[in-house]
Protein backbone atom coordinates (compact mmCIF):
# COMPACT_ATOMS: atom_id res chain seq x y z
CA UNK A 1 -143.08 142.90 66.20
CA UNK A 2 -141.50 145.89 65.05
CA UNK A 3 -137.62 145.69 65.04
CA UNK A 4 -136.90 149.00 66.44
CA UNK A 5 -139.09 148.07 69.39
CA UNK A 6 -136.86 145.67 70.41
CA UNK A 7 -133.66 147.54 69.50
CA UNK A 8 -135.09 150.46 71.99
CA UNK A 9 -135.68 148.48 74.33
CA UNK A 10 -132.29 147.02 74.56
CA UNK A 11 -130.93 150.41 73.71
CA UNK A 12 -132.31 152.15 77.23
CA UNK A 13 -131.43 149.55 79.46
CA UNK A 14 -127.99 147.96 78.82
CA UNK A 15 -126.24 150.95 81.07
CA UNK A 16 -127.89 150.39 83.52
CA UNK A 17 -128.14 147.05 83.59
CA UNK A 18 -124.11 146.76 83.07
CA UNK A 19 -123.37 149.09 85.60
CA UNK A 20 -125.85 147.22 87.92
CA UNK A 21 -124.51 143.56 86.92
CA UNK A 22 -120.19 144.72 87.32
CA UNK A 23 -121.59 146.31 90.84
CA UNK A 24 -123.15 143.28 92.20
CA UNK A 25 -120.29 141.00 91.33
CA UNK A 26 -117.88 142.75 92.79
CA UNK A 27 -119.81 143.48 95.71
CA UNK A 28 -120.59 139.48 96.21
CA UNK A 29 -116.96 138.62 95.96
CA UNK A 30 -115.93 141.29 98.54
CA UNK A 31 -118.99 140.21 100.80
CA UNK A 32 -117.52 136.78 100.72
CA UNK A 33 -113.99 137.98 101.37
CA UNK A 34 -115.53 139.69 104.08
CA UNK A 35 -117.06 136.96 105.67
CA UNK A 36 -113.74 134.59 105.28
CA UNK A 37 -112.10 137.51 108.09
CA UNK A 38 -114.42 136.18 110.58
CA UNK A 39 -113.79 133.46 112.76
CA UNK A 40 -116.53 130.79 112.87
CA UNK A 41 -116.83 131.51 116.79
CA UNK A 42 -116.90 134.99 116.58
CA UNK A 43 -119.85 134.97 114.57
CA UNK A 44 -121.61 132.27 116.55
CA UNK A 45 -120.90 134.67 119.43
CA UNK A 46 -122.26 137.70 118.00
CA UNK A 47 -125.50 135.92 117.20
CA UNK A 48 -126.00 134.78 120.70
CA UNK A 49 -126.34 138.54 121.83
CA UNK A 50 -129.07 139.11 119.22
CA UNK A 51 -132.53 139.35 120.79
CA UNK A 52 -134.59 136.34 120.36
CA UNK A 53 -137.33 138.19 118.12
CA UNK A 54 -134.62 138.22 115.58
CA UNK A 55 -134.85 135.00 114.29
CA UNK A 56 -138.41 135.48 114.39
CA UNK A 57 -137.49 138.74 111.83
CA UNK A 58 -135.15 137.03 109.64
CA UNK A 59 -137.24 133.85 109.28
CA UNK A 60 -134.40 131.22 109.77
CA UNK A 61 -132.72 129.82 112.42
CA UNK A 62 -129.91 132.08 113.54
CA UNK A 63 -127.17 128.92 114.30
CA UNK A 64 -127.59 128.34 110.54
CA UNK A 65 -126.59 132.11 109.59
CA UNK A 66 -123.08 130.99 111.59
CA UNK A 67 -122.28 128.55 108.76
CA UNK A 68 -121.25 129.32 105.67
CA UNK A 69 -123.75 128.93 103.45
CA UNK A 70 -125.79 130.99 106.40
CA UNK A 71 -123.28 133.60 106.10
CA UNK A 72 -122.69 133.90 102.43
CA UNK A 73 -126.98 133.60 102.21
CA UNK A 74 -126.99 137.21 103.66
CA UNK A 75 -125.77 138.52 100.08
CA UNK A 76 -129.69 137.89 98.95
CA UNK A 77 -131.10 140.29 101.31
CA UNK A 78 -128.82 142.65 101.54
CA UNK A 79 -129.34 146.39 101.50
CA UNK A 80 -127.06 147.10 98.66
CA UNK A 81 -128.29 143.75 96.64
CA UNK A 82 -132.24 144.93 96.93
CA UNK A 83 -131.32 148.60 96.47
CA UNK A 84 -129.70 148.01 92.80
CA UNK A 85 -132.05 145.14 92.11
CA UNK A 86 -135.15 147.54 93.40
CA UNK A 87 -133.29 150.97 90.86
CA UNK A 88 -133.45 148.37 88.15
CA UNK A 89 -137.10 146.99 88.60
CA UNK A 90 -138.68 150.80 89.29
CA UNK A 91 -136.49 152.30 86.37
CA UNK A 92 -137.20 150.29 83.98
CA UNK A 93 -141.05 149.44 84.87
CA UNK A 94 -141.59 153.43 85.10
CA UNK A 95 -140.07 154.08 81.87
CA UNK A 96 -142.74 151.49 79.91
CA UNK A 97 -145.04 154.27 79.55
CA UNK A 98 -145.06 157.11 82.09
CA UNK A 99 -141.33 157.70 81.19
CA UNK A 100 -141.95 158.12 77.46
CA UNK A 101 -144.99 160.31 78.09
CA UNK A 102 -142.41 162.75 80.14
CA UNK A 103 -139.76 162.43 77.67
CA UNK A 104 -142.54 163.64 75.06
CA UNK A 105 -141.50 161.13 72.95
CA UNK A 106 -144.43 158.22 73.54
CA UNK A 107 -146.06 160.12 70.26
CA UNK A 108 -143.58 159.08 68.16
CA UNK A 109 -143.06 155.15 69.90
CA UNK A 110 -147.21 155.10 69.11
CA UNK A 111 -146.61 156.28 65.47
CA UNK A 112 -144.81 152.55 64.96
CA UNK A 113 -146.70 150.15 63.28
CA UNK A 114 -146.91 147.67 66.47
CA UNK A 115 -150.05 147.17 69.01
CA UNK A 116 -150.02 149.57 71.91
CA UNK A 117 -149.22 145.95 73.56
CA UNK A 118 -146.11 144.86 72.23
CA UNK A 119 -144.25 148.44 73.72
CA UNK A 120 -145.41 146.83 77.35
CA UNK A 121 -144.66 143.17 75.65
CA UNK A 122 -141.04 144.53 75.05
CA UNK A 123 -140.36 146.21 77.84
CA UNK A 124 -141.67 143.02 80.10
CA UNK A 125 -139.24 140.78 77.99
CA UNK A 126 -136.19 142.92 78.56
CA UNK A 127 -136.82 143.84 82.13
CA UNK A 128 -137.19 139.96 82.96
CA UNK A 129 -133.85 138.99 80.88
CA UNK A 130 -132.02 142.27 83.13
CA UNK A 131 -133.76 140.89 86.17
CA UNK A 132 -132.19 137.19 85.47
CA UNK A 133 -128.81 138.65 84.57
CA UNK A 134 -128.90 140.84 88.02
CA UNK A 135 -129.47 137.40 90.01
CA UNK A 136 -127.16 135.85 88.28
CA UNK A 137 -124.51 138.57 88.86
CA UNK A 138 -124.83 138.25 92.95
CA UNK A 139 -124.47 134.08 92.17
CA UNK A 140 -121.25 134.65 90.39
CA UNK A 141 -119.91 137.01 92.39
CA UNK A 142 -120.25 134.76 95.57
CA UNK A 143 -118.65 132.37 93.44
CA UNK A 144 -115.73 134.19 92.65
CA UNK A 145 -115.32 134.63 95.89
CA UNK A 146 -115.55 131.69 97.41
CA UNK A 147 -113.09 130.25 94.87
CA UNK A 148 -110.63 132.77 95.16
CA UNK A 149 -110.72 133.39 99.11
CA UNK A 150 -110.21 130.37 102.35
CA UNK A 151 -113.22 129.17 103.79
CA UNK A 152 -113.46 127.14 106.70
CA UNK A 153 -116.11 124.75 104.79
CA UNK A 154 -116.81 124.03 101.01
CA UNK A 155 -120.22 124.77 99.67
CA UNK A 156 -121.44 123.06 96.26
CA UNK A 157 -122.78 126.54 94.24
CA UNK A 158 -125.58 125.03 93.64
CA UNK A 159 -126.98 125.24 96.95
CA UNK A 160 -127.50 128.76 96.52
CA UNK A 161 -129.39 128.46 93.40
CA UNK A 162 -133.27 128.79 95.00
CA UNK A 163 -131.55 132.16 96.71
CA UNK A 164 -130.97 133.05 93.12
CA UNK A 165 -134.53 132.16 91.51
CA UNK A 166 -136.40 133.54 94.41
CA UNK A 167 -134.32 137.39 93.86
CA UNK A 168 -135.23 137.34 89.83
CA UNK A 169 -138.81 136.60 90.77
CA UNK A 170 -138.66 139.63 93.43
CA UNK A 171 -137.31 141.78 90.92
CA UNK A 172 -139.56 140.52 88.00
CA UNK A 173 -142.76 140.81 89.86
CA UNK A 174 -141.73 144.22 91.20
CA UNK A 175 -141.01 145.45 87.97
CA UNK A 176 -144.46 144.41 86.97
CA UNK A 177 -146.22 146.36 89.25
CA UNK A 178 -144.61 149.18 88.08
CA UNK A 179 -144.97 148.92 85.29
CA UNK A 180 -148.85 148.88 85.96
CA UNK A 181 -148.63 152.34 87.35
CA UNK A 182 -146.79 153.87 84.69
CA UNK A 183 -149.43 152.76 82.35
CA UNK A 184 -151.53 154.55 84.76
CA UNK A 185 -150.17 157.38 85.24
CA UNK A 186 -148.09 160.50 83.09
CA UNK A 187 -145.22 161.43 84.86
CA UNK A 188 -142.53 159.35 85.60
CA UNK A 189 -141.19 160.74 88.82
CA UNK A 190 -144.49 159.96 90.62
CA UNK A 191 -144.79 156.65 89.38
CA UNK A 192 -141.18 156.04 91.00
CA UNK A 193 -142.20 157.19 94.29
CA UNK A 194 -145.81 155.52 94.15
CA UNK A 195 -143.72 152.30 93.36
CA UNK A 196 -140.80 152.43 96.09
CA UNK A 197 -143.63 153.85 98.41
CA UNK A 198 -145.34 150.47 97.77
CA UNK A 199 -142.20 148.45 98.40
CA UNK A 200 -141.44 150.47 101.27
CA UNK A 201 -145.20 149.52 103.10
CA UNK A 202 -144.84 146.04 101.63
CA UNK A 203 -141.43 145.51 103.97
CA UNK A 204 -143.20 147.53 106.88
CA UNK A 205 -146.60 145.12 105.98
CA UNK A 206 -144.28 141.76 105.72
CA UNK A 207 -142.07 142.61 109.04
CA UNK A 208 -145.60 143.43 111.10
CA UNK A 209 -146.77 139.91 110.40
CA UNK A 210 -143.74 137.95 110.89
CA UNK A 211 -143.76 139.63 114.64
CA UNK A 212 -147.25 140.19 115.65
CA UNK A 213 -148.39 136.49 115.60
CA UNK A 214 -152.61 137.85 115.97
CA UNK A 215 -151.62 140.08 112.81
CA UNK A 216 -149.82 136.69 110.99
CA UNK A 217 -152.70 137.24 108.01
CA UNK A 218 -151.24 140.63 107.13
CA UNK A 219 -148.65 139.10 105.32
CA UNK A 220 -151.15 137.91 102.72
CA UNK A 221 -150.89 141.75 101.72
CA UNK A 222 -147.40 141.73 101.24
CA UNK A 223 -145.63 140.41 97.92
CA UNK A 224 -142.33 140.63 99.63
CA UNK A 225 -143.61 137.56 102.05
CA UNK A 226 -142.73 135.50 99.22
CA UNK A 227 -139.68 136.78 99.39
CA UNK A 228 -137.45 134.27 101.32
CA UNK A 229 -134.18 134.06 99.45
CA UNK A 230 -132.13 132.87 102.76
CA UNK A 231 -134.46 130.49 104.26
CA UNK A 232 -134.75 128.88 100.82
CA UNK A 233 -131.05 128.56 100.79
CA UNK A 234 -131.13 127.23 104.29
CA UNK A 235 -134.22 124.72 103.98
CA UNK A 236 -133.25 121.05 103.78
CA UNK A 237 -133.59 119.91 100.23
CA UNK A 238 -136.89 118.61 100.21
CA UNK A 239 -138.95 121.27 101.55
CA UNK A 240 -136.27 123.63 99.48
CA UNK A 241 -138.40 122.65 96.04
CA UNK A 242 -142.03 122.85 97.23
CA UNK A 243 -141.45 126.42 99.22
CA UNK A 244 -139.75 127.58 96.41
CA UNK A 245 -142.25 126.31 93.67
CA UNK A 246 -145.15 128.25 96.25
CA UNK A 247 -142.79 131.73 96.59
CA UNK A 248 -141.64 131.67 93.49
CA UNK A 249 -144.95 130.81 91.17
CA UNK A 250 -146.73 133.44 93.34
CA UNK A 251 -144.12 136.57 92.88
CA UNK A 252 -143.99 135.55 89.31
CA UNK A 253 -147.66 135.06 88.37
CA UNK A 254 -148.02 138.46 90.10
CA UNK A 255 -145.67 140.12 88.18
CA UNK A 256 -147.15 138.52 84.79
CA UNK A 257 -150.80 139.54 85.88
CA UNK A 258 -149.19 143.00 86.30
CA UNK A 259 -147.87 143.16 82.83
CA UNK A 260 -150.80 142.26 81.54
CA UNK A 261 -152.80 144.59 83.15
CA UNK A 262 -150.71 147.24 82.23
CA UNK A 263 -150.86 146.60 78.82
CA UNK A 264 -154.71 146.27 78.38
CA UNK A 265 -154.93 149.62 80.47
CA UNK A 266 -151.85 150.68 78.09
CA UNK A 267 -153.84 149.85 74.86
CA UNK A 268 -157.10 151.84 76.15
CA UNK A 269 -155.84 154.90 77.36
CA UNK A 270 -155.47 158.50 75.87
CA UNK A 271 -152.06 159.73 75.63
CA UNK A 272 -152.19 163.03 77.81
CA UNK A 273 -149.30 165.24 77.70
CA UNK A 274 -146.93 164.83 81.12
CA UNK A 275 -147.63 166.97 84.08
């Protein structure tokens, strides 16, 4: 493969992705700071005033989310963890091919003396490394912050680690499918908001099934039902590593099928000028 491939690649993504990384550990040692300026019964309290279809919602038990681990499990689904690990799966897989086709300069990338494949190839590799690093940011963060702040319990790090796995494969398999529509598509900015549109109806899709019990199938049609970073954290240890083999393999084979979809589609289409 081409050098300068690779060099690009790793050229139009280390911003972002240091930005992203410095964010989300500081964010998971504040979150855990947070957390240590709440008395154990205060939060036990809270969750008692919580409807019961909440735990039906979140998918674990809510006197688990009281403990620590529970508590410190939250940093996998939160808003501001999915939101940067969601700008880094959407930018990058919509910059594989629509992006370059906007910029006007995919001409020149296809003037390089690579298969249309290896650009998508690239692209995949980099995203998945930025995806791991992202994960692993959150995980040390936490960790910072559990070392640094008092907690009323120890945790071994470790027993977050199938929280961590299950977020890269999120973020892999989402970038992925993005990356499938760019190769579709011309313009950049629509294949963003085709992409968070589909994330958006995936959460809508994944949330109808977890609380309509007749509509318990839907979730089938939802990639984000394999997306169960706090119950895998929660889980007792055996049922931890088959769940997590079963969420995991199917986010990531989904993502992989998506890349290489996108680059046979990639390697058969025109080049049109963007929109």
């Amino acid at each position: 493969m081409n050098s300068a491939l690779w060099r690009k690649a790793f050229r139009d993504t280390w911003v972002q992705l240091a930005i992203s990384s410095l964010l989300l550990i500081l964010f998971g040692w504040c979150f855990v700071w947070l957390m240590s300026q709440f008395q154990p019964g205060m939060i036990t309290a809270i969750l008692d005033f919580l409807p019961s279809f909440v735990e039906t919602l979140l998918g674990v038990p809510l006197a688990k989310l009281a403990t620590v681990a529970g508590r410190i499990s939250v940093l996998y689904v939160h808003l501001v963890t999915v939101l940067i690990c969601l700008g880094w799966s959407v930018g990058r897989g919509s910059d594989v091919v629509s992006g370059e086709i906007s910029r006007g300069t995919m001409d020149l990338l296809a003037t390089l003396p690579v298969r249309r494949y290896w650009i998508v190839a690239s692209s995949a590799v980099v995203t998945g490394l930025g995806a791991a690093v992202l994960a692993a940011s959150i995980w040390a963060g936490s960790l910072v912050g559990m070392h640094v702040v008092t907690l009323p319990e120890t945790v071994p790090p470790l027993r977050f680690l199938p929280g961590v796995v299950n977020l890269f494969s999120m973020t892999f398999c989402l970038a992925g499918i993005t990356s499938l529509i760019s190769a579709c598509g011309r313009n950049r900015w629509h294949t963003i908001l085709t992409a968070g549109g589909f994330f958006a109806v995936s959460m809508v899709v994944k949330m109808i099934a977890r609380l309509w019990t007749p509509g318990a199938w839907l979730g089938y049609l939802s990639f984000l039902t394999a997306f169960e970073p706090q119950k895998l954290i929660l889980l007792d240890p055996e049922r931890t590593r088959t769940t997590a083999f079963q969420y995991d393999g199917a986010l990531l084979g989904l993502g992989l099928a998506a890349y290489v979809l996108a680059a046979i589609v990639f390697s058969r289409r025109d080049i049109a000028a963007a929109l």
